[in-house]
Protein backbone atom coordinates (compact mmCIF):
# COMPACT_ATOMS: atom_id res chain seq x y z
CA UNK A 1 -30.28 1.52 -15.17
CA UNK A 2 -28.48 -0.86 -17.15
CA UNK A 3 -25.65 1.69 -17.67
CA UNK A 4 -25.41 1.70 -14.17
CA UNK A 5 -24.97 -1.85 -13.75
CA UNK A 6 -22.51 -2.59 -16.42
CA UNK A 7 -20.32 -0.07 -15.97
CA UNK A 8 -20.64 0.94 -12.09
CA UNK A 9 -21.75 -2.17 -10.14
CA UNK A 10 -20.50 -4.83 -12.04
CA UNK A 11 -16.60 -3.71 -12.02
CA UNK A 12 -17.29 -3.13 -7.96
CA UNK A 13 -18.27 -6.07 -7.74
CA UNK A 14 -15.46 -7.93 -9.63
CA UNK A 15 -13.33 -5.42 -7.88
CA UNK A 16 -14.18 -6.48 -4.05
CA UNK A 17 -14.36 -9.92 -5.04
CA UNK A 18 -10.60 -9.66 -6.12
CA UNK A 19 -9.55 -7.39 -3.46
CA UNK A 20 -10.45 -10.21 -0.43
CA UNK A 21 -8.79 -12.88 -2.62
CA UNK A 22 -5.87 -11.08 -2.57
CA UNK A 23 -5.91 -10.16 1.05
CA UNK A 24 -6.97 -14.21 2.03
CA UNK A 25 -4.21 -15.39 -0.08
CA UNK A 26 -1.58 -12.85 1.58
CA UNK A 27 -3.38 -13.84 5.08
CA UNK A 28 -2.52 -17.68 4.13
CA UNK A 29 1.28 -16.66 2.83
CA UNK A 30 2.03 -15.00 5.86
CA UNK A 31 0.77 -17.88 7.88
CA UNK A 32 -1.72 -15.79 9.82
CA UNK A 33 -4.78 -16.21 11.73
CA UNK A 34 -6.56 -19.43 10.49
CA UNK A 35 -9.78 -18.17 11.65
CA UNK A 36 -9.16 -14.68 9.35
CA UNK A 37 -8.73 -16.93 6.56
CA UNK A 38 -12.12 -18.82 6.89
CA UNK A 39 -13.92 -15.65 7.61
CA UNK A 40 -12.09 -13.88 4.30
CA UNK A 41 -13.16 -17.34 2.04
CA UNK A 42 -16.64 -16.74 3.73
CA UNK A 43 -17.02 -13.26 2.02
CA UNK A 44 -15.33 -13.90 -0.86
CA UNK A 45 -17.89 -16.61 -1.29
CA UNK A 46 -20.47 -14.29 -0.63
CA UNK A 47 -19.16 -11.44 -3.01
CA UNK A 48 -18.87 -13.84 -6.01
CA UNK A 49 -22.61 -14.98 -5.11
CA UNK A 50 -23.65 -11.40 -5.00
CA UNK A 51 -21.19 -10.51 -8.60
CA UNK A 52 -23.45 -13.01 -10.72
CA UNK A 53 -26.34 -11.57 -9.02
CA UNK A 54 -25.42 -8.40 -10.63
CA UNK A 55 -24.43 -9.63 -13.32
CA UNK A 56 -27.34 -11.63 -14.47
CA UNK A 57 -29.58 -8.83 -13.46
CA UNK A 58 -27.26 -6.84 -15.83
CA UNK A 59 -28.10 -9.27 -18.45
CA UNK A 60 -31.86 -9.61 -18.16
CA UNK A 61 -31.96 -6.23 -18.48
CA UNK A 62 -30.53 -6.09 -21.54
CA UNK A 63 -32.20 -8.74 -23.45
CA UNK A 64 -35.56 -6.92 -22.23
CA UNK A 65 -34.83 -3.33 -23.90
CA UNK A 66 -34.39 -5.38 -27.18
């Protein structure tokens, strides 16, 4: 399980996290849709929240099999 998490879920994670950063920074150079841009900080928010989730869960999980 931990294999899973370190090197599946956790570079998803980190992935999709930097993947609607780019796409609300390119949203805010273009001058688009204010309303886009608060909905892509809103996720990106919530996929950072859920990344140290993962992560942490990553890590307990490896202090335990010592």
């Amino acid at each position: 399980m931990t294999t899973v998490l370190t090197q599946v879920l956790i570079p998803v994670a980190v992935a999709s996290v930097a993947a609607v950063l780019l796409l609300g920074l390119i949203n805010m150079m273009r001058g688009g849709n204010p309303w886009r841009s608060q909905y892509l900080m809103q996720m990106r928010v919530l996929l950072q929240f859920i990344a140290i989730v993962i992560v942490m869960l990553a890590i307990w999980m490896m202090v335990g099999q010592k």
